[in-house]
C-alpha atoms as a PDB file:
ATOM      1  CA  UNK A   1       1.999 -22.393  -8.332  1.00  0.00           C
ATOM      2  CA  UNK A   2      -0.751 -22.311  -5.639  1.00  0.00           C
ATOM      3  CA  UNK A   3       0.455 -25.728  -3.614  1.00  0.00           C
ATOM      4  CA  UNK A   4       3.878 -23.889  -4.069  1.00  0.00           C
ATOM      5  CA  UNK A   5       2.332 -20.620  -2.050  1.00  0.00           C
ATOM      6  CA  UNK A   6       0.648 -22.838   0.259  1.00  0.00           C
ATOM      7  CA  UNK A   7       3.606 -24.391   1.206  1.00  0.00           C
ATOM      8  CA  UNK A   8       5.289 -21.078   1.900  1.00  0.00           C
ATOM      9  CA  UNK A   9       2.802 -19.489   3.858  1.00  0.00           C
ATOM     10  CA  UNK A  10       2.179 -22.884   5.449  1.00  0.00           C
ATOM     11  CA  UNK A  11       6.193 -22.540   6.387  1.00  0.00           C
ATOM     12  CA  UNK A  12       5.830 -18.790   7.400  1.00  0.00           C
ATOM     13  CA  UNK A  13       2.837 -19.503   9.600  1.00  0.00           C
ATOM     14  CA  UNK A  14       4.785 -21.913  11.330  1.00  0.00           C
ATOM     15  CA  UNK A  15       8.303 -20.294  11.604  1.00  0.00           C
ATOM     16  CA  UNK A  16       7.612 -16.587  12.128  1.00  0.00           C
ATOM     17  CA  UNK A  17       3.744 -16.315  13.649  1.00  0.00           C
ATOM     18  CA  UNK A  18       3.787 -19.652  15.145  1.00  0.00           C
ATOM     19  CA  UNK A  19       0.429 -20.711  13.947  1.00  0.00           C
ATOM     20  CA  UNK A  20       0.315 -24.707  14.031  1.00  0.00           C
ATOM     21  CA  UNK A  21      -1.165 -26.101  11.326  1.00  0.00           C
ATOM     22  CA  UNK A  22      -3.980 -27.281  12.735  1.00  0.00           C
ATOM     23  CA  UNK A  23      -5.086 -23.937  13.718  1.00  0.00           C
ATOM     24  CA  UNK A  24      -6.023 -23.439  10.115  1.00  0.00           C
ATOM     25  CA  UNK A  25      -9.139 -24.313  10.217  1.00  0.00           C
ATOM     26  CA  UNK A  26     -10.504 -21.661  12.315  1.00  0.00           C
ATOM     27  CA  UNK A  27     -13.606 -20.082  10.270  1.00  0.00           C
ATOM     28  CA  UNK A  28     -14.486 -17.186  12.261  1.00  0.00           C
ATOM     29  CA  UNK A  29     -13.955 -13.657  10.725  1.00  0.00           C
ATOM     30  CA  UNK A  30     -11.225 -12.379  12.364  1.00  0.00           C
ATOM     31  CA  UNK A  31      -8.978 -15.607  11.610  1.00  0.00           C
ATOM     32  CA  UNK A  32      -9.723 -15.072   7.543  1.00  0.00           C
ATOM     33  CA  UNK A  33      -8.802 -11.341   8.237  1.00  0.00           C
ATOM     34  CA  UNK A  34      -5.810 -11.891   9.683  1.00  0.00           C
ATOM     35  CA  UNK A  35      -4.873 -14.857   6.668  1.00  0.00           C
ATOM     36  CA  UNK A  36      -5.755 -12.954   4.158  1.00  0.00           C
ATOM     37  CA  UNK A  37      -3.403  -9.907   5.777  1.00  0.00           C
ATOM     38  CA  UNK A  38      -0.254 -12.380   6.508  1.00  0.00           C
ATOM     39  CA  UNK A  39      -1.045 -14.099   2.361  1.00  0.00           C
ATOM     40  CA  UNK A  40      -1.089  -9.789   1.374  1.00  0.00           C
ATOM     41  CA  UNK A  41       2.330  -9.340   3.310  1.00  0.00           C
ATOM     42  CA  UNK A  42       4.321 -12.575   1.896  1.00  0.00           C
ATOM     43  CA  UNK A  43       3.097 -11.345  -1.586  1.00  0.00           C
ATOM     44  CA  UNK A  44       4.122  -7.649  -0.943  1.00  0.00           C
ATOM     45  CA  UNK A  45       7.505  -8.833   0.435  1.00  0.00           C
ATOM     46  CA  UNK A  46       8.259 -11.270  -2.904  1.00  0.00           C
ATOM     47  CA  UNK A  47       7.004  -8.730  -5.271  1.00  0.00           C
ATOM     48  CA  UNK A  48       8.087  -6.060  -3.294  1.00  0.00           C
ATOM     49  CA  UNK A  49      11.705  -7.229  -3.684  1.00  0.00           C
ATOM     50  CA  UNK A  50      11.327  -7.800  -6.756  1.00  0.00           C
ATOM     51  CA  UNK A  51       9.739  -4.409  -7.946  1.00  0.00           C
ATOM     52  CA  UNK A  52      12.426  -2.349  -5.499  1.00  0.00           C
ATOM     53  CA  UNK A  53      15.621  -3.176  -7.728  1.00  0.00           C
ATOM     54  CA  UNK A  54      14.804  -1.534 -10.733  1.00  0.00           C
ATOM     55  CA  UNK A  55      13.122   1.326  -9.204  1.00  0.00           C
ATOM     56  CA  UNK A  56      15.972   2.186  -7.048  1.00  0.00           C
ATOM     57  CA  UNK A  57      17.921   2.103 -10.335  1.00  0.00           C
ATOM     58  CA  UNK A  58      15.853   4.028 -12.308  1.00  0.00           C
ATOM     59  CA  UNK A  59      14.900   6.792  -9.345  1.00  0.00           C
ATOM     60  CA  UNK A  60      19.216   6.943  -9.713  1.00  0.00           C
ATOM     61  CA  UNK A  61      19.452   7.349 -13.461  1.00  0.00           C
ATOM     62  CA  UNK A  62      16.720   9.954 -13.727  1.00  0.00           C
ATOM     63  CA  UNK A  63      18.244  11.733 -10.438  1.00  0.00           C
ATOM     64  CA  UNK A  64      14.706  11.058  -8.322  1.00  0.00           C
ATOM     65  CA  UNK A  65      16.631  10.473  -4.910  1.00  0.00           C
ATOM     66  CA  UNK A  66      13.363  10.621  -2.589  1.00  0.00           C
ATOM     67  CA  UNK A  67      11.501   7.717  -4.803  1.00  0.00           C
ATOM     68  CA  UNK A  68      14.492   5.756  -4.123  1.00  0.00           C
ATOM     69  CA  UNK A  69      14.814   6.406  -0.280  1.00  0.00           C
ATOM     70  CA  UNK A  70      11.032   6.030   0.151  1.00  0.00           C
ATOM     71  CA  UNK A  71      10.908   2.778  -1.400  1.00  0.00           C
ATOM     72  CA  UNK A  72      14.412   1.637   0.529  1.00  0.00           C
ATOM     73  CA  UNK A  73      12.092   2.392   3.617  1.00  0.00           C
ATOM     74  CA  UNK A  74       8.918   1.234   2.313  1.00  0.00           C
ATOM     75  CA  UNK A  75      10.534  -2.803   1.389  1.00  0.00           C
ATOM     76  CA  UNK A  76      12.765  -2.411   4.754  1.00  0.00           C
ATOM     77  CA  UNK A  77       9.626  -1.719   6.815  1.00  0.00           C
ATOM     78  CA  UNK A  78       7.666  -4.646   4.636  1.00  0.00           C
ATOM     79  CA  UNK A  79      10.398  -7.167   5.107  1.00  0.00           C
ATOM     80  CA  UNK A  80      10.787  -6.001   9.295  1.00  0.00           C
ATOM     81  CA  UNK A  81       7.030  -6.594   9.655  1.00  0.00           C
ATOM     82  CA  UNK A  82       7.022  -9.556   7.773  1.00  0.00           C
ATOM     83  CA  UNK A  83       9.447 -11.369  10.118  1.00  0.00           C
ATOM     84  CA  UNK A  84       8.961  -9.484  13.550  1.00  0.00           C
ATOM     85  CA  UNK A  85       7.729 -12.064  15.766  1.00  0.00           C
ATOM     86  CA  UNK A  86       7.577  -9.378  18.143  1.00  0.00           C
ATOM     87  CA  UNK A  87       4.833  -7.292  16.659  1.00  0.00           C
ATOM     88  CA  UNK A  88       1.043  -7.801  16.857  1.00  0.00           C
ATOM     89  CA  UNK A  89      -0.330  -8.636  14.041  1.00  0.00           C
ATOM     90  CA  UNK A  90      -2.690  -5.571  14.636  1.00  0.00           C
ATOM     91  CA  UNK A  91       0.485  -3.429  14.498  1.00  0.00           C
ATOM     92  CA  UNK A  92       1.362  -5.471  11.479  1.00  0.00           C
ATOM     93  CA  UNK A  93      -1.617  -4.036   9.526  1.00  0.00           C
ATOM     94  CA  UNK A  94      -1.245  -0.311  11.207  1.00  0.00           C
ATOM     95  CA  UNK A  95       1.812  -0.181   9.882  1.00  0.00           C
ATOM     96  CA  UNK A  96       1.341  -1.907   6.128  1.00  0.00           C
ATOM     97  CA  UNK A  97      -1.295   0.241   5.872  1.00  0.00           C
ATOM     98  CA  UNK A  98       0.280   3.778   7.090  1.00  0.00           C
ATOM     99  CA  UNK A  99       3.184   2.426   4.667  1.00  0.00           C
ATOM    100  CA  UNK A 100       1.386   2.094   1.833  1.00  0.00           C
ATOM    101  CA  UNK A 101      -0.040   5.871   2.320  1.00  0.00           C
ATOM    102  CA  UNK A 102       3.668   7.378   2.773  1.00  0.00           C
ATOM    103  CA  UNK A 103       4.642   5.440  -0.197  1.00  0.00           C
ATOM    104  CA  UNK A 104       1.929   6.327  -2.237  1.00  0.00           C
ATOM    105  CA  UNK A 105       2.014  10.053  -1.390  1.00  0.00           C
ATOM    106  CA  UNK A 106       6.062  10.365  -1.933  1.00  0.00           C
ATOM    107  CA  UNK A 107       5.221   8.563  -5.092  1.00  0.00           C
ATOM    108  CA  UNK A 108       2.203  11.138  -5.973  1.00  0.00           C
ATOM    109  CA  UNK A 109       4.287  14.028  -4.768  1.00  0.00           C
ATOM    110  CA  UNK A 110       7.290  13.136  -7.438  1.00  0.00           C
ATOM    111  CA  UNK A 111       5.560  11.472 -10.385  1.00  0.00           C
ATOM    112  CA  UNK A 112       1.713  12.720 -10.168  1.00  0.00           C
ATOM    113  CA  UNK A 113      -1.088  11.127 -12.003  1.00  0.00           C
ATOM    114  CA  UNK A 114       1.265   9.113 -14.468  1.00  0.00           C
ATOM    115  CA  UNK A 115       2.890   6.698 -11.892  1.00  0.00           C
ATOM    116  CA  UNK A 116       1.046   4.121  -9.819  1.00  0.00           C
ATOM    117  CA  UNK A 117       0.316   6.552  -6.615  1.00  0.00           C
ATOM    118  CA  UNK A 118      -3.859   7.008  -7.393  1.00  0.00           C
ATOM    119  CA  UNK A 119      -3.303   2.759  -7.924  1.00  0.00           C
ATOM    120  CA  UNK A 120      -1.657   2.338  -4.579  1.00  0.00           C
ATOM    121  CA  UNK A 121      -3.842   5.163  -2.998  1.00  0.00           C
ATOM    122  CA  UNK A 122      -7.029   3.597  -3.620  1.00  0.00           C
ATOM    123  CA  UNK A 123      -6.173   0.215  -2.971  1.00  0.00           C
ATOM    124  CA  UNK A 124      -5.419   0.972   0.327  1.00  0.00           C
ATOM    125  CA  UNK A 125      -9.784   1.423   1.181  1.00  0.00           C
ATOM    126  CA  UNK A 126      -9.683  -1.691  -0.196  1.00  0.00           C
ATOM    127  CA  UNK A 127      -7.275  -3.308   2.004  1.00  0.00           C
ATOM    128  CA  UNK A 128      -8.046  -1.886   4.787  1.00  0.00           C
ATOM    129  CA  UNK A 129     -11.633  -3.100   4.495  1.00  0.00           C
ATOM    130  CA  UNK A 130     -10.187  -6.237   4.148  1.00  0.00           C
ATOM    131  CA  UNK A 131      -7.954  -6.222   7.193  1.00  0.00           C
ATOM    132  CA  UNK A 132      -9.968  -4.105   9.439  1.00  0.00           C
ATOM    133  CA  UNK A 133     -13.686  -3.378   8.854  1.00  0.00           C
ATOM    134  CA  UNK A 134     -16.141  -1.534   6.784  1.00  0.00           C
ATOM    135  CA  UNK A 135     -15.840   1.545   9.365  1.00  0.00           C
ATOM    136  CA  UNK A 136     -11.993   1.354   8.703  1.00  0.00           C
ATOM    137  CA  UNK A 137     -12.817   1.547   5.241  1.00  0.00           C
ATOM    138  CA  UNK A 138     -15.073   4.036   4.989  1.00  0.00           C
ATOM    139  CA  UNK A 139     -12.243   6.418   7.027  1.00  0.00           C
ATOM    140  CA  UNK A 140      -9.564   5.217   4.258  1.00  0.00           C
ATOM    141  CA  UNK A 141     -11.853   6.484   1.370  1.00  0.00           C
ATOM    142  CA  UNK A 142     -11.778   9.791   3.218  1.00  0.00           C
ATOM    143  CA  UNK A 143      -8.358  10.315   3.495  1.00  0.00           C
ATOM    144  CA  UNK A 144      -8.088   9.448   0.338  1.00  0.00           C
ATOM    145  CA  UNK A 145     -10.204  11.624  -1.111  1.00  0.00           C
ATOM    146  CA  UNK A 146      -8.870  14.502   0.920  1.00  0.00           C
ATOM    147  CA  UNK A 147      -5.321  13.290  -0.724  1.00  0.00           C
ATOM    148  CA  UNK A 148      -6.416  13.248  -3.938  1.00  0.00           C
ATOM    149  CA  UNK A 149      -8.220  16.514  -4.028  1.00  0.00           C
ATOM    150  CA  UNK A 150      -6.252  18.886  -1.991  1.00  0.00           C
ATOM    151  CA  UNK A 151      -2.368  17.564  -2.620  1.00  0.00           C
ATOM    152  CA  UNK A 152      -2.056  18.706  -6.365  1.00  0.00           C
ATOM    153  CA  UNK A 153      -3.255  22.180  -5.113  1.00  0.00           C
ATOM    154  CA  UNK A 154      -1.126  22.554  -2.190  1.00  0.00           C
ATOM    155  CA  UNK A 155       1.980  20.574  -3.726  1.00  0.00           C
ATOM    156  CA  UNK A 156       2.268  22.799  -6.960  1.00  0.00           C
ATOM    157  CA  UNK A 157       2.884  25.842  -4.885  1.00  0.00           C
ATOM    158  CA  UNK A 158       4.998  24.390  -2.381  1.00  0.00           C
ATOM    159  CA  UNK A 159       6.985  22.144  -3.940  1.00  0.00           C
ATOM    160  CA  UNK A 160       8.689  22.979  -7.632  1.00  0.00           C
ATOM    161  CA  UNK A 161       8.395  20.098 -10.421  1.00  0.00           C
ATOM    162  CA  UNK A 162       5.690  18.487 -10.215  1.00  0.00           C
ATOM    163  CA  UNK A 163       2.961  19.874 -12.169  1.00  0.00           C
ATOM    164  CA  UNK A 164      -0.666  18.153 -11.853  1.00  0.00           C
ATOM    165  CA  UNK A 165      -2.080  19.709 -14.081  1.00  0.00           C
ATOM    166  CA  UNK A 166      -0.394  20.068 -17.349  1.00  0.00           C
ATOM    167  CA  UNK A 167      -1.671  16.837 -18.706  1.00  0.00           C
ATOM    168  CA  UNK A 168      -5.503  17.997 -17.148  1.00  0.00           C
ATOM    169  CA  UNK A 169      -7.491  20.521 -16.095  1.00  0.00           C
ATOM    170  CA  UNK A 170      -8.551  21.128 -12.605  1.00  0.00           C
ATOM    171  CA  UNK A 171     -12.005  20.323 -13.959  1.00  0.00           C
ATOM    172  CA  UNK A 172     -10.678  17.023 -15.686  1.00  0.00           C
ATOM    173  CA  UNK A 173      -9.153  16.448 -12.391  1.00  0.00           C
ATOM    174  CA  UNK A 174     -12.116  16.582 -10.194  1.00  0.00           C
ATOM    175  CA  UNK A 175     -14.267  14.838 -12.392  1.00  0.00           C
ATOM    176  CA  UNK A 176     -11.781  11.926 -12.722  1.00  0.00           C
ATOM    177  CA  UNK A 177     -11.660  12.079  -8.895  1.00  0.00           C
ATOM    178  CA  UNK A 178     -15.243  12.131  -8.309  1.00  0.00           C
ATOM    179  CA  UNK A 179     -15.343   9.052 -10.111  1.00  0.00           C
ATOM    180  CA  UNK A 180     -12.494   7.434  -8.712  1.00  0.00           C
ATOM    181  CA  UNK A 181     -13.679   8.328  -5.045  1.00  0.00           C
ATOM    182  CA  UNK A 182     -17.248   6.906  -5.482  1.00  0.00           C
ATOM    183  CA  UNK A 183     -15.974   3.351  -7.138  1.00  0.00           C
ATOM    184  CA  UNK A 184     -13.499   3.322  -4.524  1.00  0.00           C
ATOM    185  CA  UNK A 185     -16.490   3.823  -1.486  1.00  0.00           C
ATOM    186  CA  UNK A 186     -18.588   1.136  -3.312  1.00  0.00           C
END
């Protein structure tokens, strides 16, 4: 299964980002960045299909309209990024990243603490490290922790539906996100 990744991203590098192969060997920090980004992307877009059918179904059946447009435009902007050859690959990660925060907020918006938003949320830090920098990083857990803690509160009086807190407190709540906030900074 790896030699069969390998040999797509191999492909990919070649085709879309016209990286020769021999450039592969490049050791410096930036280079592993930017593989580790374009490996991230081909494995968002595969899954990414693959997750997209039956959650546009099911965002249908149970009449959730906005989870189903926001992940149209989520795996539309994923596969346009994915085979731009006009983009940067700087402007790749600017924009995987600031998709992964609209999706994950839509998502935390209309299904709250029991669908994968707080997963996606605070994988993004980690990501971003990964991509960027420490500094970049450090900026993500802050947004993130100004998501986490002040969305519930605003959303349940603007928006009606979703409740945060009927399956915790707003003590529960903090606490969790205290926790959450400080693993996702170390």
């Amino acid at each position: 299964m790896t030699q069969i990744f390998k040999n797509i991203r191999n492909r990919y590098y070649e085709k879309i980002i016209s990286i020769p192969n021999h450039l592969y060997e490049g050791k410096d920090l930036v280079f592993l960045r930017n593989d580790l980004f374009f490996s991230i992307l081909l494995i968002t877009f595969f899954f990414g299909i693959l997750a997209y059918i039956p959650s546009v179904i099911l965002s249908v059946e149970h009449e959730k309209y906005a989870i189903g447009i926001i992940d149209t435009i989520a795996i539309a902007t994923i596969t346009y990024i994915t085979f731009s050859r006009k983009l940067s690959i700087t402007t790749k990660k600017i924009i995987f990243v600031v998709n992964a925060y609209i999706l994950a907020l839509i998502l935390f918006i209309y299904l709250g603490i029991k669908g994968p938003a707080t997963i996606v949320l605070f994988s993004i830090s980690l990501l971003s490290t990964l991509f960027f920098s420490k500094r970049v990083g450090l900026i993500s857990v802050a947004i993130n922790a100004a998501v986490y803690f002040s969305l519930p509160f605003t959303i349940n009086n603007l928006i009606p539906g979703p409740n945060f807190f009927n399956d915790l407190t707003v003590n529960a709540w903090l606490i969790i996100g205290f926790n959450l906030i400080i693993f996702n900074t170390i």
